[in-house]
Protein backbone atom coordinates (compact mmCIF):
# COMPACT_ATOMS: atom_id res chain seq x y z
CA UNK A 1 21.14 -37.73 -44.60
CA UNK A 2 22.44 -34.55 -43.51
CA UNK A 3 22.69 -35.59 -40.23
CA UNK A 4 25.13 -38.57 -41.98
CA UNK A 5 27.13 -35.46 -43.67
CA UNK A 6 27.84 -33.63 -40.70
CA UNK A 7 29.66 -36.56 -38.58
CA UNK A 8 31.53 -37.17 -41.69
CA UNK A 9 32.53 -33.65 -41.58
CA UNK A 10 33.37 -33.89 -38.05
CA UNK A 11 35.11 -36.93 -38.29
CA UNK A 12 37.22 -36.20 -41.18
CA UNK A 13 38.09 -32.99 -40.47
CA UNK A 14 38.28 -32.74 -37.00
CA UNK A 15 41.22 -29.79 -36.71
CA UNK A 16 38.57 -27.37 -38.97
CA UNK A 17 35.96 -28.14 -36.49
CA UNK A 18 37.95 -27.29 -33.77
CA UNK A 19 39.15 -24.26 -35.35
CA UNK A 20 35.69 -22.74 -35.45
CA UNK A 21 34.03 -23.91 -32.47
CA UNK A 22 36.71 -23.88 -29.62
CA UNK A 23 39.16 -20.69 -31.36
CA UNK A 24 42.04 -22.83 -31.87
CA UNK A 25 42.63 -26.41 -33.69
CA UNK A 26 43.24 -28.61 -30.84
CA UNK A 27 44.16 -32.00 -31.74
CA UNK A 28 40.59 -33.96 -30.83
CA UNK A 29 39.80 -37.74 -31.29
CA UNK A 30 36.25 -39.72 -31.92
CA UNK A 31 34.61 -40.66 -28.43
CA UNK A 32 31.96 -43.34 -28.68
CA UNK A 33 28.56 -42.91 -26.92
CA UNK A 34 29.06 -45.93 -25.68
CA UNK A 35 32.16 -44.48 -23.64
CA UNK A 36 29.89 -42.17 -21.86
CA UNK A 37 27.50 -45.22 -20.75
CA UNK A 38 26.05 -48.27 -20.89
CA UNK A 39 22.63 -47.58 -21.19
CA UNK A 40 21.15 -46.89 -24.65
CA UNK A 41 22.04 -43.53 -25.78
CA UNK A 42 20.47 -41.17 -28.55
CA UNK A 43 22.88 -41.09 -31.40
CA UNK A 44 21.82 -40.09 -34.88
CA UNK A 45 23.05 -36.50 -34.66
CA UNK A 46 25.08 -36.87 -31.76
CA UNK A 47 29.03 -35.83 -32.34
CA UNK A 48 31.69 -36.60 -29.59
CA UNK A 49 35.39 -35.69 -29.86
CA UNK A 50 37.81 -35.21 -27.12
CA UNK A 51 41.41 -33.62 -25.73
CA UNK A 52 43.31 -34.63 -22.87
CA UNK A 53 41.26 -31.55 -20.99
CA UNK A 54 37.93 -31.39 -22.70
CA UNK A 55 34.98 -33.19 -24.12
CA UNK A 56 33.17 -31.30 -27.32
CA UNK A 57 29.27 -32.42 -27.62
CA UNK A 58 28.09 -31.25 -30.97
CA UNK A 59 24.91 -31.51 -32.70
CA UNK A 60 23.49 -31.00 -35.39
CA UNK A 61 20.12 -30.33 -36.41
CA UNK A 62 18.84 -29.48 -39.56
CA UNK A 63 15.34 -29.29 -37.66
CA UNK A 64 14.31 -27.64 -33.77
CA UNK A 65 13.94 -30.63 -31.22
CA UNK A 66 11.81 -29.39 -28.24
CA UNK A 67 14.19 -32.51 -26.05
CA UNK A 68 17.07 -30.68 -26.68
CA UNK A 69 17.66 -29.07 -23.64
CA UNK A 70 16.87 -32.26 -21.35
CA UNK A 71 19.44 -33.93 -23.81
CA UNK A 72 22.05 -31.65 -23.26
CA UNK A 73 21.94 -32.77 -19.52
CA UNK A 74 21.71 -35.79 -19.50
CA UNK A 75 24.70 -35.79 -22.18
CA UNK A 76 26.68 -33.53 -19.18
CA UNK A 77 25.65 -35.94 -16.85
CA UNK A 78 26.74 -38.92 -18.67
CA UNK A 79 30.37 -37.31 -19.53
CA UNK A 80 31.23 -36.23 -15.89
CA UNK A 81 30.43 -39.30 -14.69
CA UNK A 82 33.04 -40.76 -17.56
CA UNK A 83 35.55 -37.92 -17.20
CA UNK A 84 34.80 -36.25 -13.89
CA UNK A 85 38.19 -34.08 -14.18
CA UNK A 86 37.39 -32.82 -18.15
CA UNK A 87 35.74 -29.74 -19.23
CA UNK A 88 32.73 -30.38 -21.70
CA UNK A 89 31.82 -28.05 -24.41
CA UNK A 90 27.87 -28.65 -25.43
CA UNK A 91 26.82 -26.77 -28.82
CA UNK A 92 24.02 -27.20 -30.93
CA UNK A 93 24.05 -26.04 -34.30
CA UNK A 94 21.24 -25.51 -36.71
CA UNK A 95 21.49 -25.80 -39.90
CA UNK A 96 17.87 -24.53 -41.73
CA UNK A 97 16.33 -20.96 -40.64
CA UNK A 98 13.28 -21.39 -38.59
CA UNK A 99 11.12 -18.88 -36.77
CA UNK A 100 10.74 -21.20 -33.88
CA UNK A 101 11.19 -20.17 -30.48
CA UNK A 102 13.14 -23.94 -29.62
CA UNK A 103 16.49 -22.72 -31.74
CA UNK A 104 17.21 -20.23 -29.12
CA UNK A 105 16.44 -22.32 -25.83
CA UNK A 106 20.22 -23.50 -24.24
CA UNK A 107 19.40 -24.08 -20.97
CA UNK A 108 17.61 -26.66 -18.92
CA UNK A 109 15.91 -25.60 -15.78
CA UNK A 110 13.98 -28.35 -13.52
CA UNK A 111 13.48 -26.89 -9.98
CA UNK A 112 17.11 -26.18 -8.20
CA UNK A 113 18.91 -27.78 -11.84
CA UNK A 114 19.91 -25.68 -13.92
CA UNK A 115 21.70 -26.19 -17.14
CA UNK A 116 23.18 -24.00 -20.05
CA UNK A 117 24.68 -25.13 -23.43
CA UNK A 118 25.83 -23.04 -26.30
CA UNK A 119 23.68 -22.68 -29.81
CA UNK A 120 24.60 -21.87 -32.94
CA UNK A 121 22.75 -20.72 -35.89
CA UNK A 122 24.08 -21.25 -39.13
CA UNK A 123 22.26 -18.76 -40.67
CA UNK A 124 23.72 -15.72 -38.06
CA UNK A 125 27.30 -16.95 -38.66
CA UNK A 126 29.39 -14.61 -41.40
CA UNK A 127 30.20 -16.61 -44.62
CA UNK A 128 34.05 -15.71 -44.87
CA UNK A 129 34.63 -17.90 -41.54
CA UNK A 130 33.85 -21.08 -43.96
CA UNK A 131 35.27 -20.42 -47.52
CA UNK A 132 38.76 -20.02 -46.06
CA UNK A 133 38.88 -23.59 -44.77
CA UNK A 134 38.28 -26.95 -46.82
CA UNK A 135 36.58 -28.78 -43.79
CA UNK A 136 34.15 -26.22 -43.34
CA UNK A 137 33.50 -25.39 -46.97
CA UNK A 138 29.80 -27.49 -47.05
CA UNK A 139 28.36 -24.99 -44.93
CA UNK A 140 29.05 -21.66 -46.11
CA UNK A 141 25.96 -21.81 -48.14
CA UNK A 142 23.39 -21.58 -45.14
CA UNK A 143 25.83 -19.34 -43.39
CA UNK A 144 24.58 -15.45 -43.33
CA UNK A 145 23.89 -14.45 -46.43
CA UNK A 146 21.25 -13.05 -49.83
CA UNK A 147 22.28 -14.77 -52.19
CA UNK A 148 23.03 -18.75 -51.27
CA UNK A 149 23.89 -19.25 -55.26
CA UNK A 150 26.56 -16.78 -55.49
CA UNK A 151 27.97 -18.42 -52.41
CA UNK A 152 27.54 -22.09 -53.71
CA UNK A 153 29.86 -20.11 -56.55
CA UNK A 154 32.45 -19.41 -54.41
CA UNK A 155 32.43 -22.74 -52.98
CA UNK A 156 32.82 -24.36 -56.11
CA UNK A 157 35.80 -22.45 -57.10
CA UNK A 158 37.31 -22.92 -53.47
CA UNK A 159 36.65 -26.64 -54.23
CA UNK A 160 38.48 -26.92 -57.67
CA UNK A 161 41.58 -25.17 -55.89
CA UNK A 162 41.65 -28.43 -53.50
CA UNK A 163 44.71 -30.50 -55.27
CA UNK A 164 43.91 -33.59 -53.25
CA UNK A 165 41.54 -35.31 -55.40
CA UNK A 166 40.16 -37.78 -52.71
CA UNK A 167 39.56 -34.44 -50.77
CA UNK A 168 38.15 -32.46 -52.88
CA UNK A 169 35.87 -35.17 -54.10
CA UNK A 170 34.76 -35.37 -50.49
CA UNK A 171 34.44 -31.98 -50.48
CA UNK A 172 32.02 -31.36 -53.38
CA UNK A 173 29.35 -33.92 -52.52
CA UNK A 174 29.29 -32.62 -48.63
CA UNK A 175 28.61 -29.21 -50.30
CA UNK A 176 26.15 -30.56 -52.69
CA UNK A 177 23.68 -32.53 -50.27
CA UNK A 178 23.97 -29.91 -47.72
CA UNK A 179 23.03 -26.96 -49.98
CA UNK A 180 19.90 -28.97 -51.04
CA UNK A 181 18.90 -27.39 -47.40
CA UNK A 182 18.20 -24.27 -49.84
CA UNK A 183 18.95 -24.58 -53.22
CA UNK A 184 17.32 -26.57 -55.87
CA UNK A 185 18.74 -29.43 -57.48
CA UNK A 186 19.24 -28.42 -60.84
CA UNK A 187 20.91 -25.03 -59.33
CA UNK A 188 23.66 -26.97 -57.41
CA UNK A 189 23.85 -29.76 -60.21
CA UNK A 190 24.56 -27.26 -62.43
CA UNK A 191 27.18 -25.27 -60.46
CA UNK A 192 28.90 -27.90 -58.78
CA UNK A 193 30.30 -30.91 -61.18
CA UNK A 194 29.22 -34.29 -60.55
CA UNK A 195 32.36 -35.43 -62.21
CA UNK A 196 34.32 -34.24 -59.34
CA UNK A 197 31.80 -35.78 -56.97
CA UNK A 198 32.39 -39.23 -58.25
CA UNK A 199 35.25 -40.63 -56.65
CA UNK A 200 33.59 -39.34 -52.74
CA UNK A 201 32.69 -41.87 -50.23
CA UNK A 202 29.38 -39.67 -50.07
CA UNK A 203 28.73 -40.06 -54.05
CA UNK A 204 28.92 -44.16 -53.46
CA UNK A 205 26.84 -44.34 -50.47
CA UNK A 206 24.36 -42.42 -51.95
CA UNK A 207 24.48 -43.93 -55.50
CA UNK A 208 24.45 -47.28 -53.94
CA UNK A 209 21.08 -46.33 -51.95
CA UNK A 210 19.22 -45.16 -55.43
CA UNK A 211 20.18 -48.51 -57.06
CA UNK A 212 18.84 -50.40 -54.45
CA UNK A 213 15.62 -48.29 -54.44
CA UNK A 214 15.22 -48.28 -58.79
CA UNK A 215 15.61 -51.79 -58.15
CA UNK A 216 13.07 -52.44 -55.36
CA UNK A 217 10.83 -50.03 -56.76
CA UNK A 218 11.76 -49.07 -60.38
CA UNK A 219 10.02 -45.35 -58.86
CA UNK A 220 12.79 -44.30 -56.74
CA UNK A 221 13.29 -41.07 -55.96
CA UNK A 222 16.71 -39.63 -56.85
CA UNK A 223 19.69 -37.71 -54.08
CA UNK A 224 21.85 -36.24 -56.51
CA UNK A 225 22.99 -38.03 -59.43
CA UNK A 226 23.22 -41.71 -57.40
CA UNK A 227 19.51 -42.19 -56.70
CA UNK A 228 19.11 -40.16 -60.13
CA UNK A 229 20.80 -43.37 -61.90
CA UNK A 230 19.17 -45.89 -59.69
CA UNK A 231 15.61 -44.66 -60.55
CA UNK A 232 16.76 -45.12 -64.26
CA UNK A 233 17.69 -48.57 -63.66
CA UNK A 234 15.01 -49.11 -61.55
CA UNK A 235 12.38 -48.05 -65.24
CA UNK A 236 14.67 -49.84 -67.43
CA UNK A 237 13.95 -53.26 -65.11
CA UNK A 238 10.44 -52.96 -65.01
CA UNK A 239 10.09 -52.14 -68.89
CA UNK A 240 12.06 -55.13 -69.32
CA UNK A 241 9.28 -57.21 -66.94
CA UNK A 242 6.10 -55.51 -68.72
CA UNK A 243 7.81 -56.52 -72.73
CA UNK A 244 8.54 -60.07 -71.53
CA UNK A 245 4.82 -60.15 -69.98
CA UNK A 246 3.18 -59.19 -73.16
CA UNK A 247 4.98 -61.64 -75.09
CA UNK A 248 4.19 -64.52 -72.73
CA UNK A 249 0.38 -63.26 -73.29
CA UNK A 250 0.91 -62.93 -77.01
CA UNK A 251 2.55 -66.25 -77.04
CA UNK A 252 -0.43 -68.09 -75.35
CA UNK A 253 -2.85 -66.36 -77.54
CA UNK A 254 -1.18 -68.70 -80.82
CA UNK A 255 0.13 -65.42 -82.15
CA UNK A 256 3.38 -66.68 -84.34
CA UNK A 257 6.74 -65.89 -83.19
CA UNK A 258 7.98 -63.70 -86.05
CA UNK A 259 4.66 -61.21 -84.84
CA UNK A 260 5.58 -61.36 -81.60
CA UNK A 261 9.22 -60.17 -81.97
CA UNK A 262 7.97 -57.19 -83.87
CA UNK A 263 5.18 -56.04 -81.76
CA UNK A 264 7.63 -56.19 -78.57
CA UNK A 265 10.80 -55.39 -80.55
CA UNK A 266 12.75 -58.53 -78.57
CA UNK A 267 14.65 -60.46 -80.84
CA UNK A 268 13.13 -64.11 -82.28
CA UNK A 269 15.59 -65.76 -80.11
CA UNK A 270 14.61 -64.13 -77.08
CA UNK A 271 11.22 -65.12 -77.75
CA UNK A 272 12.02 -68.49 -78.77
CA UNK A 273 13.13 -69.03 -75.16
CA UNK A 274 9.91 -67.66 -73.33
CA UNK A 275 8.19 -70.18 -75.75
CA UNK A 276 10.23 -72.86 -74.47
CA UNK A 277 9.44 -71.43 -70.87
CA UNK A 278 5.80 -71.87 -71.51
CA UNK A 279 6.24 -75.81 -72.73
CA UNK A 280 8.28 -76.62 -69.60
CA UNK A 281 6.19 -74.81 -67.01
């Protein structure tokens, strides 16, 4: 999922990006992997945008990946053989604080090849370089800081600020499931509205995805307040199942209808039908 959030970022807000990582916002559009080559190529965290001079290779990981470094080359590899005459910009960025060794490897060495890519750790970067601008708002709460709720508070006023409803919609929910990296839920449910969250193209997807699991499941559970609602639905469904069970058994054990309505609390209609069920089956 976070993964998911951070090419939405980059893909929505491509000028923030490029404000942060390359100094300047230089126009940049979406590059497929596919562009780079045929062959099958690694893309669940893998970010491309490009200039008429330049290539930028982001990704992000919320975790270390000890194939990083052999990615990073083979990524090079792939791009100069695409765009032999641009430059390519490779960073990783990490998103949760680890002690591991891996989050500070950016080179590749085999023999006589050598490689070197950039890293960045959220965690090192100062917090005023992402409340300033809207893109870039979702991760100012695992940027360098104490106190991760007081920042999640300044993001949330930064947020209502936002005039653009659609944006600021967007907005909220890419701050919310990101700052699950550190917070708990009922910290960030409580400062950040889910009202405002509703109308995001985040909020659906992710609402959508806890139906579907309170439905498959009627256990599911909950991101935010979507899978939150679907594990609800999912409990109401298989209440529903277990009543109209026990009044199929209560029916077949000659107990009259009338009883049958009150033990279960379904109405005498409703079990006038599962009667008639029974008969026809």
């Amino acid at each position: 999922m976070y993964d998911n959030i951070c090419k939405f970022i980059a893909e929505n807000f491509k000028d923030d990006l490029a404000t942060w990582l390359l100094g300047s916002p230089i126009k940049l559009t979406e590059l497929s992997p596919t562009e780079l080559s045929n062959e099958p190529i690694r893309a669940d965290s893998l970010i491309l945008l490009q200039s008429d001079d330049l290539v930028l290779h982001t990704e992000f990981q919320t975790d270390p990946d000890e194939d990083m470094p052999f990615r990073m080359l083979d990524y090079r590899v792939r791009g100069y053989r695409r765009f032999p005459n641009k430059q390519m910009r490779q960073i990783v960025i990490y998103l949760r604080k680890t002690a591991s060794p891996l989050i500070t490897k950016n080179d590749f060495r085999l023999e006589k090849t050598y490689h070197e890519f950039e890293v960045i750790r959220l965690w090192e970067q100062p917090t005023e370089r992402f409340l300033t601008v809207p893109g870039l708002l979702p991760f100012a709460v695992l940027s360098q800081t104490k106190d991760p709720t007081m920042v999640l508070t300044q993001v949330a006023e930064a947020v209502e600020a936002i005039t653009d409803q659609r944006l600021q919609s967007n907005i909220a929910a890419a701050s919310a499931v990101l700052a699950g990296i550190l917070l708990q839920k009922d910290v960030i449910s409580r400062i950040l509205r889910s009202e405002i969250m509703r109308e995001s193209v985040i909020y659906q997807e992710i609402l959508q995805e806890g139906r579907a699991e309170g439905r498959a499941e009627g256990r599911a559970e909950g991101r935010a307040e979507g899978r939150a609602e679907g594990k609800a639905e999912g409990r109401a469904e298989a209440k529903a199942e277990t009543t109209r069970q026990l009044a199929v058994n209560l029916l077949r054990v000659g107990m009259s209808l009338e009883q049958i309505a009150q033990v279960t609390e379904l109405s005498l209609e409703q079990v006038q039908a599962l009667q008639r069920e029974i008969q026809e089956s």
